[in-house]
C-alpha atoms as a PDB file:
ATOM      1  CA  UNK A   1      81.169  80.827 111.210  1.00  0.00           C
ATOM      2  CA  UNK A   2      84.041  79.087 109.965  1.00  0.00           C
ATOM      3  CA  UNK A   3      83.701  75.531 110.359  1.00  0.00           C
ATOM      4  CA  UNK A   4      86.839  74.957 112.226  1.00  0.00           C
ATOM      5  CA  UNK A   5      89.201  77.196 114.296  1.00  0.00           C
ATOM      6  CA  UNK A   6      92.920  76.718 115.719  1.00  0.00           C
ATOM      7  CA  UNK A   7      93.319  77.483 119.613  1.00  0.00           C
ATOM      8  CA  UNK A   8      96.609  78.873 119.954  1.00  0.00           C
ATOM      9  CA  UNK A   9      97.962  79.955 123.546  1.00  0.00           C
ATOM     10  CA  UNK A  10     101.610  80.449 123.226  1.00  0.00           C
ATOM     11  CA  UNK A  11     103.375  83.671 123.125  1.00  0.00           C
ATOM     12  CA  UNK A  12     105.914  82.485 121.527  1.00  0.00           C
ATOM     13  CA  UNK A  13     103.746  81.081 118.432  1.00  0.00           C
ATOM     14  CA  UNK A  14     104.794  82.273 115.122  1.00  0.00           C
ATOM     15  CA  UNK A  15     101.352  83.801 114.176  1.00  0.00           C
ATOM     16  CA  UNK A  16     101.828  85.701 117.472  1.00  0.00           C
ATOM     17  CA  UNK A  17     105.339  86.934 116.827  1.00  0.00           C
ATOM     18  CA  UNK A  18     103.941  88.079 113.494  1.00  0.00           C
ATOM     19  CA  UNK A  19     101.337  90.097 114.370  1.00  0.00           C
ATOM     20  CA  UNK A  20     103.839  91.755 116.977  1.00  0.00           C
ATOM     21  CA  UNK A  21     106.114  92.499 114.572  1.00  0.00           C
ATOM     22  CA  UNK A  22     103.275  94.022 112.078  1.00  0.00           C
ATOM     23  CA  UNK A  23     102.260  96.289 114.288  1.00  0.00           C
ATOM     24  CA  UNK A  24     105.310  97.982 114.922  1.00  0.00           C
ATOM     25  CA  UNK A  25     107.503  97.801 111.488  1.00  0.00           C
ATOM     26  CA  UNK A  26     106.439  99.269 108.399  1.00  0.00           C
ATOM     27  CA  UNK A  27     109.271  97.518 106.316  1.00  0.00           C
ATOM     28  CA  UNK A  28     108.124  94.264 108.022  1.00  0.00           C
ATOM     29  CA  UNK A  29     104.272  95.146 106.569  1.00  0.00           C
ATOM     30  CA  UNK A  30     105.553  95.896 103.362  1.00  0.00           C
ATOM     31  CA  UNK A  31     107.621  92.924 103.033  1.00  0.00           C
ATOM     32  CA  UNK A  32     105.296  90.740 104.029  1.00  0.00           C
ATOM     33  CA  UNK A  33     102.342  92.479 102.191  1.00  0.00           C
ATOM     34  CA  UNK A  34     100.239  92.345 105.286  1.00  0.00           C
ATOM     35  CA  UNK A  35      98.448  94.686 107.840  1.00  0.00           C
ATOM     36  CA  UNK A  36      96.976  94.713 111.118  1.00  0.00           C
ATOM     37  CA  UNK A  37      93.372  95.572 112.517  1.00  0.00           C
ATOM     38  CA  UNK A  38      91.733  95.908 115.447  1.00  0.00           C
ATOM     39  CA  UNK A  39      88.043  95.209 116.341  1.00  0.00           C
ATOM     40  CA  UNK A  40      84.909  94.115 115.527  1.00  0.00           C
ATOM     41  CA  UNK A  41      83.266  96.465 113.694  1.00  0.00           C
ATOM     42  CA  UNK A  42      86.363  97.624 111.563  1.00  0.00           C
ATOM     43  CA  UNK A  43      86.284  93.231 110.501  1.00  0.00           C
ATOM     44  CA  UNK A  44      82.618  93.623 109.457  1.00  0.00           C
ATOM     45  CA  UNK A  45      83.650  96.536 107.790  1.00  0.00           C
ATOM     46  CA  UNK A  46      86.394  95.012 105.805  1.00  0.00           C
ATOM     47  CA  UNK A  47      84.247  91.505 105.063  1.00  0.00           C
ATOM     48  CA  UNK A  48      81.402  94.214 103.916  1.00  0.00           C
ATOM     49  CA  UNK A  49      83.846  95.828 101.120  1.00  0.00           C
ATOM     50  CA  UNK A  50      85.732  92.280 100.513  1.00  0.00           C
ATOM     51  CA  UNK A  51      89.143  93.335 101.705  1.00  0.00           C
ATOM     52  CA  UNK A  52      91.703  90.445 101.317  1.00  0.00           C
ATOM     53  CA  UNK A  53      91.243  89.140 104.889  1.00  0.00           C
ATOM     54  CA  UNK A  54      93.695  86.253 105.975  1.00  0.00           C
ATOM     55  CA  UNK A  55      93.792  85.642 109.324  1.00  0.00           C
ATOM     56  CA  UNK A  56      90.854  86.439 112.134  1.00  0.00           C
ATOM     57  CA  UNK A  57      92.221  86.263 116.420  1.00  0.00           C
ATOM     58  CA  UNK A  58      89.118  86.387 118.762  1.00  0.00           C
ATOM     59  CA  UNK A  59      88.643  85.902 122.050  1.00  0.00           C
ATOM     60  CA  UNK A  60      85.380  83.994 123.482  1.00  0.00           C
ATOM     61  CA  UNK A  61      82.475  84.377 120.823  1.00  0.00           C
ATOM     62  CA  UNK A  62      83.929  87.029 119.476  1.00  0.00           C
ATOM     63  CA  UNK A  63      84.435  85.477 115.813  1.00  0.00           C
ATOM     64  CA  UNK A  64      82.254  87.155 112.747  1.00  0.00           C
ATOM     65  CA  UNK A  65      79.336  84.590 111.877  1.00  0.00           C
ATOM     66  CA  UNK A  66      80.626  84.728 108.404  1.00  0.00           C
ATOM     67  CA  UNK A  67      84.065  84.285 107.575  1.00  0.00           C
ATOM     68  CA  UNK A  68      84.915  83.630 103.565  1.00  0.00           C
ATOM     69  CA  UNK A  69      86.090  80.457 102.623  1.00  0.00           C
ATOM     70  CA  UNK A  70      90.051  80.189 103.154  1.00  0.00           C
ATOM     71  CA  UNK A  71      90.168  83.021 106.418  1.00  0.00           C
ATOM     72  CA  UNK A  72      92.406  81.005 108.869  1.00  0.00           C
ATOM     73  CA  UNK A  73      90.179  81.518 112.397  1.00  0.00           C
ATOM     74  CA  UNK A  74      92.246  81.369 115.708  1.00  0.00           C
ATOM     75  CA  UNK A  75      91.211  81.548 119.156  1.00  0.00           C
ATOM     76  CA  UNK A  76      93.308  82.682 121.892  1.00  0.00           C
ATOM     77  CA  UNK A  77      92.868  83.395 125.893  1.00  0.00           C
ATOM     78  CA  UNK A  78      91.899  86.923 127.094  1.00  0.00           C
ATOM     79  CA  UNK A  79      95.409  86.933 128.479  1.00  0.00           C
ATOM     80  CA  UNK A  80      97.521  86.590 125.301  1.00  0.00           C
ATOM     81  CA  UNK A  81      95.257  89.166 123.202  1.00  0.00           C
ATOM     82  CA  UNK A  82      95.971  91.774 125.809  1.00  0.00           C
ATOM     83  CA  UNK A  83     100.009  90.967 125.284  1.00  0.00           C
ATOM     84  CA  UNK A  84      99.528  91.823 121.430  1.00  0.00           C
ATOM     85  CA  UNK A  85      96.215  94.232 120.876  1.00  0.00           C
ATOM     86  CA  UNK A  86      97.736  97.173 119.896  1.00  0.00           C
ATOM     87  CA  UNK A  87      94.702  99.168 121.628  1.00  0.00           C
ATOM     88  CA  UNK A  88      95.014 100.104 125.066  1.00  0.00           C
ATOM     89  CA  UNK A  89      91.681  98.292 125.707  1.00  0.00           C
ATOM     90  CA  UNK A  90      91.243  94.964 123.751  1.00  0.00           C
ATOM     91  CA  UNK A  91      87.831  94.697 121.639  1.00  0.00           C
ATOM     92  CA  UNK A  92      88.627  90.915 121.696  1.00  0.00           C
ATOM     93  CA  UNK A  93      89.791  90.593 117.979  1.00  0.00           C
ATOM     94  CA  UNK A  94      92.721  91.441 115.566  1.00  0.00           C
ATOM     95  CA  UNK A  95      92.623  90.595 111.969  1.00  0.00           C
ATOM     96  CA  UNK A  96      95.453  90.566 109.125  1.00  0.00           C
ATOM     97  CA  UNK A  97      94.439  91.739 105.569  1.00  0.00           C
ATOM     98  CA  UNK A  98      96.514  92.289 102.211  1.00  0.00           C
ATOM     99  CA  UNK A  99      97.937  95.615 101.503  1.00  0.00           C
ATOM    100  CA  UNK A 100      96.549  96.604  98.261  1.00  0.00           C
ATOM    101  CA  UNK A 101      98.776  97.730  95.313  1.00  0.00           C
ATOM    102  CA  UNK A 102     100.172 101.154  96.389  1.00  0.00           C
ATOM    103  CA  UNK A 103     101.799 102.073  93.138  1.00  0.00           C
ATOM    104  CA  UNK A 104      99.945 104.729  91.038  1.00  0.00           C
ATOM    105  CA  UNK A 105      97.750 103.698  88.326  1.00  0.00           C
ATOM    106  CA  UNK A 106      98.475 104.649  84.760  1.00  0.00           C
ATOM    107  CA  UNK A 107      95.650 107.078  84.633  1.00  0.00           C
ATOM    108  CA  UNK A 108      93.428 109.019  86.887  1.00  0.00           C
ATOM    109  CA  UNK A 109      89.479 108.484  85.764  1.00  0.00           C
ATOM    110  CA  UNK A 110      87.885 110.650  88.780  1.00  0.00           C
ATOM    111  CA  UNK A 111      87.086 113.456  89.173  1.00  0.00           C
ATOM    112  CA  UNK A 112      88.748 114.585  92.602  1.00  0.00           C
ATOM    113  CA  UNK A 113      91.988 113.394  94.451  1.00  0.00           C
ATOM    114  CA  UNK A 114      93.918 114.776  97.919  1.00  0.00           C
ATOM    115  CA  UNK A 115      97.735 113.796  97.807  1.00  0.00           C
ATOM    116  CA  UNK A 116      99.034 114.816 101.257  1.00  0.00           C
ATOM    117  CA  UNK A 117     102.531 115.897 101.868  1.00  0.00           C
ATOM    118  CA  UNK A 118     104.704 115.105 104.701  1.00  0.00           C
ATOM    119  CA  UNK A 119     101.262 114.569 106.902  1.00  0.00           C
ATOM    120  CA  UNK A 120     103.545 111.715 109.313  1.00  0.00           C
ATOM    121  CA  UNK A 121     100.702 111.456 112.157  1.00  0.00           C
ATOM    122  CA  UNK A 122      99.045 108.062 111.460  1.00  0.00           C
ATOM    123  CA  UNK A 123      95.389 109.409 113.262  1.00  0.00           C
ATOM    124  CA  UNK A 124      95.167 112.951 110.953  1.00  0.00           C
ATOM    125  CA  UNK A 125      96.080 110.853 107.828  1.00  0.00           C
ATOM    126  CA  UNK A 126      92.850 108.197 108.541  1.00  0.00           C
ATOM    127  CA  UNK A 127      90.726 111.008 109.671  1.00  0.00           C
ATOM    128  CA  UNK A 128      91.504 112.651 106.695  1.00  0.00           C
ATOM    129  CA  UNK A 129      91.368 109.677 104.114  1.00  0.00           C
ATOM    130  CA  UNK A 130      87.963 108.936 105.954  1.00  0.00           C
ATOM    131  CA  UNK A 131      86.819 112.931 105.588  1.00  0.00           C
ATOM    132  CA  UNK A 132      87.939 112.128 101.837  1.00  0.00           C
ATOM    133  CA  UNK A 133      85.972 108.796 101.517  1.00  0.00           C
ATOM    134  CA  UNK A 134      82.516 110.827 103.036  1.00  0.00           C
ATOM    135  CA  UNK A 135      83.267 113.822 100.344  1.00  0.00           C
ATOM    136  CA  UNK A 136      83.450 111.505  97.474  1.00  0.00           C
ATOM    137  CA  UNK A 137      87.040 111.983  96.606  1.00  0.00           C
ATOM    138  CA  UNK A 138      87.921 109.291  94.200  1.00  0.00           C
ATOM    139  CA  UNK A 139      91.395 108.847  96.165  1.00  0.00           C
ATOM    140  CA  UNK A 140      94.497 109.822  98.051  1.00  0.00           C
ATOM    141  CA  UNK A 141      98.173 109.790  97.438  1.00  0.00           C
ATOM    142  CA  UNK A 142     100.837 110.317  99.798  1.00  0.00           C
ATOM    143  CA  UNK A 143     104.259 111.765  99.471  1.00  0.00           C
ATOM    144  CA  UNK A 144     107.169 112.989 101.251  1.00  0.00           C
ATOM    145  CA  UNK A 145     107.391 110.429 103.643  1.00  0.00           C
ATOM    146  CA  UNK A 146     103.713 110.691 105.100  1.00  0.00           C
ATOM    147  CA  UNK A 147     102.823 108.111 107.786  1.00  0.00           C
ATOM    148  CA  UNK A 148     102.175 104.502 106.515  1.00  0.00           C
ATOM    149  CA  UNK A 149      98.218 104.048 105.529  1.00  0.00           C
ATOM    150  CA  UNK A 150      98.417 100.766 106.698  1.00  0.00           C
ATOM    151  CA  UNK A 151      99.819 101.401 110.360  1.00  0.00           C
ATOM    152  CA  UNK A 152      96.889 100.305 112.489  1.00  0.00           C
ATOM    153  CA  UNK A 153      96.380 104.040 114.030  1.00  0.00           C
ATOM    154  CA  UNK A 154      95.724 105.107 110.475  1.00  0.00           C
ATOM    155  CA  UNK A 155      93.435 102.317 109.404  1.00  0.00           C
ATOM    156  CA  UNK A 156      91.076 102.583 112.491  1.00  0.00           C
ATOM    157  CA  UNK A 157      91.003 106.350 111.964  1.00  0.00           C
ATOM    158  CA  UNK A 158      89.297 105.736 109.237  1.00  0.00           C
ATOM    159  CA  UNK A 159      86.392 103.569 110.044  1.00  0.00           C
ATOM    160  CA  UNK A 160      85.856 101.394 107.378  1.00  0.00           C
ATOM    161  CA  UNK A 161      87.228 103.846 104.964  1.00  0.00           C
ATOM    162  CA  UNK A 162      90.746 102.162 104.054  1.00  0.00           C
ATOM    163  CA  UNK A 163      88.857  99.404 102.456  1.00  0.00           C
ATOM    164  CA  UNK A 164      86.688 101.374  99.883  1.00  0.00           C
ATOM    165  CA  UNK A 165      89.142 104.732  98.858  1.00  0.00           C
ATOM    166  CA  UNK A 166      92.223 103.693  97.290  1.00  0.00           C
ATOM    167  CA  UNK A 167      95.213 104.971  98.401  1.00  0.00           C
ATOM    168  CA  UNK A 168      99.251 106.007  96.287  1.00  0.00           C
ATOM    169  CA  UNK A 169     102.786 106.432  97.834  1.00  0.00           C
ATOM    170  CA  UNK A 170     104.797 108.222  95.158  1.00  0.00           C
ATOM    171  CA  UNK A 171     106.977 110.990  95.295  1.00  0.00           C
ATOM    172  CA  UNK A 172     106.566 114.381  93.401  1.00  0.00           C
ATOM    173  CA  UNK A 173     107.642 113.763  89.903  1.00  0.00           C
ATOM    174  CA  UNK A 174     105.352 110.677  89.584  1.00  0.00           C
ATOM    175  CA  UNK A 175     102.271 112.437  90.857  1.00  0.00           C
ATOM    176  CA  UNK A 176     103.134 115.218  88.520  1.00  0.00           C
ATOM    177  CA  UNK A 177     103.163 113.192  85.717  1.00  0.00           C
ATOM    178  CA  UNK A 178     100.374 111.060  86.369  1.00  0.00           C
ATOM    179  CA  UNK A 179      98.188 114.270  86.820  1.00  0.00           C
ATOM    180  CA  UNK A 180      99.382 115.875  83.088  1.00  0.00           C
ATOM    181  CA  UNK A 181      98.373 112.544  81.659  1.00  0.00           C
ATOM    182  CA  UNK A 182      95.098 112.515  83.084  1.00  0.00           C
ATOM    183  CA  UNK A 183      94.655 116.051  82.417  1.00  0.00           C
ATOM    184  CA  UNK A 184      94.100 117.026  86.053  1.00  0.00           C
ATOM    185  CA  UNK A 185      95.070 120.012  87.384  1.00  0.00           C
ATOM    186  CA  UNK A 186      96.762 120.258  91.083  1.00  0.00           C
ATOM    187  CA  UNK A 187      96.153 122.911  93.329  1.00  0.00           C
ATOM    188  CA  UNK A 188      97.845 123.972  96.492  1.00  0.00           C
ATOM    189  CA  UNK A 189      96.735 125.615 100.090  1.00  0.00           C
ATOM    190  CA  UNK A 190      99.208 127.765 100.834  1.00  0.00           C
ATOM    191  CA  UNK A 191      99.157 131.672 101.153  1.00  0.00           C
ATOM    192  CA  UNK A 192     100.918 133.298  98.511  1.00  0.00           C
ATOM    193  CA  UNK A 193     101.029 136.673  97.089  1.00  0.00           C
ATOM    194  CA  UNK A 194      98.488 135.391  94.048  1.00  0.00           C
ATOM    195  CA  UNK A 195      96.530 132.840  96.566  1.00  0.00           C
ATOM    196  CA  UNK A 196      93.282 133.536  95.440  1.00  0.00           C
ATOM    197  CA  UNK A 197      89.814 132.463  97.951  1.00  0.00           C
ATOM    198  CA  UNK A 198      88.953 128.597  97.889  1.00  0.00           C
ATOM    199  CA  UNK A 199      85.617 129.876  97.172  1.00  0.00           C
ATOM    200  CA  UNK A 200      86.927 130.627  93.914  1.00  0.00           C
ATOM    201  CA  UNK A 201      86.677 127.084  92.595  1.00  0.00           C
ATOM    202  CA  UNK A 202      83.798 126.744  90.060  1.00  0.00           C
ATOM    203  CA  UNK A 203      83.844 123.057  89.859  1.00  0.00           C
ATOM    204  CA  UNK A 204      85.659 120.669  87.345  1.00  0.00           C
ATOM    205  CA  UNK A 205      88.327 118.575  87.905  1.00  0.00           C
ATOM    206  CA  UNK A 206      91.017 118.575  90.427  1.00  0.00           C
ATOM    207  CA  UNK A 207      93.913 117.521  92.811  1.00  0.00           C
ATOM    208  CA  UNK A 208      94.390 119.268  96.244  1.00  0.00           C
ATOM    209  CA  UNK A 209      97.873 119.179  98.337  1.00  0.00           C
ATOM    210  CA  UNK A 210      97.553 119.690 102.010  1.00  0.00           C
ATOM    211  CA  UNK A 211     100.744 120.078 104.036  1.00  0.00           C
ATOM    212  CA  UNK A 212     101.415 118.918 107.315  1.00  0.00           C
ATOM    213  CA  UNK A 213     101.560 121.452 110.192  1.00  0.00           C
ATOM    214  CA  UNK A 214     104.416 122.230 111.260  1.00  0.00           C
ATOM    215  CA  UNK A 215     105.744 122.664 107.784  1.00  0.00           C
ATOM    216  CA  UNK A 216     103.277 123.330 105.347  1.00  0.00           C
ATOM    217  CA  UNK A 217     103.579 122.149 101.293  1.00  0.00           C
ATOM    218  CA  UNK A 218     106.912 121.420 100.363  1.00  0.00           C
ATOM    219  CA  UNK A 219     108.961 123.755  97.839  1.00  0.00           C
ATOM    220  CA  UNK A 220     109.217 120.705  95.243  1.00  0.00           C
ATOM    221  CA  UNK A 221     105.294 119.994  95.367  1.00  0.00           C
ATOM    222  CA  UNK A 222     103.842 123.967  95.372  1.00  0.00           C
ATOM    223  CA  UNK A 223     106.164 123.840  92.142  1.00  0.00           C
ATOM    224  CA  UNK A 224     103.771 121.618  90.675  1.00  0.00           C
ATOM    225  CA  UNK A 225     100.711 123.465  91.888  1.00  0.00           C
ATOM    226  CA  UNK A 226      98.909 125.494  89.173  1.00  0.00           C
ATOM    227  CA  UNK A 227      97.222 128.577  91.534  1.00  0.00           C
ATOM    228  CA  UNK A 228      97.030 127.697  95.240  1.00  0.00           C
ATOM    229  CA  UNK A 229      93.690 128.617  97.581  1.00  0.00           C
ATOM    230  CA  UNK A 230      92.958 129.942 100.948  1.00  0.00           C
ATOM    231  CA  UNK A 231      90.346 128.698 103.257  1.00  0.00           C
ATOM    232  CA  UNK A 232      88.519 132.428 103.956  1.00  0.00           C
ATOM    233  CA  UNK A 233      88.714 132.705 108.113  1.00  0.00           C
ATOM    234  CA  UNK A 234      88.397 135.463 110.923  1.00  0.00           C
ATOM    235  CA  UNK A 235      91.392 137.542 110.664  1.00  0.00           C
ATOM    236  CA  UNK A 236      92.765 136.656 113.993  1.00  0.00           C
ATOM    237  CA  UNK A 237      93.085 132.904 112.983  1.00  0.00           C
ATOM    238  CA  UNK A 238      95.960 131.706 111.569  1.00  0.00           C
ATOM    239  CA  UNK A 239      95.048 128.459 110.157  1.00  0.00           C
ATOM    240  CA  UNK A 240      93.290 125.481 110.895  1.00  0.00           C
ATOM    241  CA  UNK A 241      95.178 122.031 111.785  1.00  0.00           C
ATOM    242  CA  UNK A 242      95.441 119.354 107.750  1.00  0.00           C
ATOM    243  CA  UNK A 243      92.524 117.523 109.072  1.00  0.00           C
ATOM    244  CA  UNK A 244      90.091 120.769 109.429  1.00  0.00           C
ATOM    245  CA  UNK A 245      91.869 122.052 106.495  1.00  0.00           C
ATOM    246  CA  UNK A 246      91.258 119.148 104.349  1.00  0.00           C
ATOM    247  CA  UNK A 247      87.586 118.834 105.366  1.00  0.00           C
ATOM    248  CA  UNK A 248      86.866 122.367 104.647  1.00  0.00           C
ATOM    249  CA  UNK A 249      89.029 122.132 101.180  1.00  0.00           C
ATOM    250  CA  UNK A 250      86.843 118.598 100.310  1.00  0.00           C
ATOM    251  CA  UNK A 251      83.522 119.708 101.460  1.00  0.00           C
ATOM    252  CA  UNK A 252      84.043 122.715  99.061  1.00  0.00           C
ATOM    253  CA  UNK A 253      85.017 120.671  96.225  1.00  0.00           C
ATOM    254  CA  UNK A 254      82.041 118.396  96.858  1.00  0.00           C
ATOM    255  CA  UNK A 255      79.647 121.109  97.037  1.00  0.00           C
ATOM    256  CA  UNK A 256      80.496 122.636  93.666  1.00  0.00           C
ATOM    257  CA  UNK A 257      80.326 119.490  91.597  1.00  0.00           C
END
């Protein structure tokens, strides 16, 4: 445990009226360069895989054994971490880590990435970055104004998996260039007159757009998209919801590696 800890038990304390205002405004994450967890087990998770933690709030005993040199520790009343847990039921500790550089690298090295397209629920985009994460995906890029990876929905969707799978914001043109340079090609599920059957795919290297629901793969990124696939269902299906859709699409490209 850290060898000392503030006790702060005023609602009005800056660090307080912080972590208020982090939870609710993403321009207010991004301009501070900070997020917000909650619980236990997503902390251990982000010591584990040496996230940039700052700042640890616990309740009672609640504080991790270990905290790295330079975490500030603060203990506050049952009372006051009910008035800013984001969760409906308290776990008894929040935590504030660095956002990590969200700007696409110069060059993609791996050998499989998911950019997700207008996907604006914060729980489908951490199930699926945490889907992506189990199916070795190397990482995930966002565009068209998906939700914000570092809301706190998103991050606890993906248990633990925020803090080991990178993930991009860019929009269209910079994912398309990225992906020429590093020779990748990007692939589409959508159901178009040449669509062919996502069993199709005999391995190699590749990028996969899912859509959101409601509106599918924009016109600007199945531009981009060299062939596009279909997921092979019973006729009397329509389609399965991005998160089923981008398990079935990763757990494909996984198998044929």
């Amino acid at each position: 445990m850290a060898p000392n800890f503030e006790v702060i038990t005023s609602r009005t304390n800056p660090l307080i009226s912080q972590i208020r205002k982090l939870e609710k405004d993403r321009s207010f994450r991004r301009e501070t360069g900070l997020f917000l967890c909650d619980g236990t087990k997503l902390c251990a998770e982000a010591l584990r895989w040496q996230a940039q933690v700052t700042t640890v709030l616990f309740t009672g005993e609640q504080l991790p054994p270990s905290l790295p040199r330079g975490v500030r520790a603060v203990q506050v009343p049952d009372s006051l971490m009910s008035s800013i847990s984001p969760a409906k039921t308290p776990q008894g500790l929040l935590f504030l880590c660095r956002i990590p550089r969200l700007t696409l690298p110069e060059r993609l090295d791996g050998r499989c990435y998911l950019i997700l397209d207008g996907l604006q629920d914060p729980g489908n985009v951490g199930t699926i970055w945490r889907t992506a994460d189990a199916f070795g995906a190397d990482g995930l890029i966002l565009t068209h104004h998906s939700a914000d990876p570092w809301h706190w929905k998103t991050v606890r969707a993906t248990m633990g998996a925020a803090f080991r799978l990178p993930v991009w914001e860019a929009e269209p043109e910079e994912i398309a260039s990225l992906l020429a340079r590093s020779d990748i090609p990007l692939y589409g599920t959508a159901l178009l007159e040449d669509t062919e059957d996502l069993r199709s795919y005999d391995g190699g290297r590749a990028a996969v757009v899912i859509g959101s629901e409601g509106q599918g793969i924009s016109r600007e990124m199945l531009s981009l998209c060299r062939k596009t696939w279909k997921i092979p269902m019973e006729a009397r299906c329509e389609s399965l919801n991005a998160a089923a859709a981008a398990a079935v699409v990763l757990w494909e490209l996984y198998r044929a590696q």
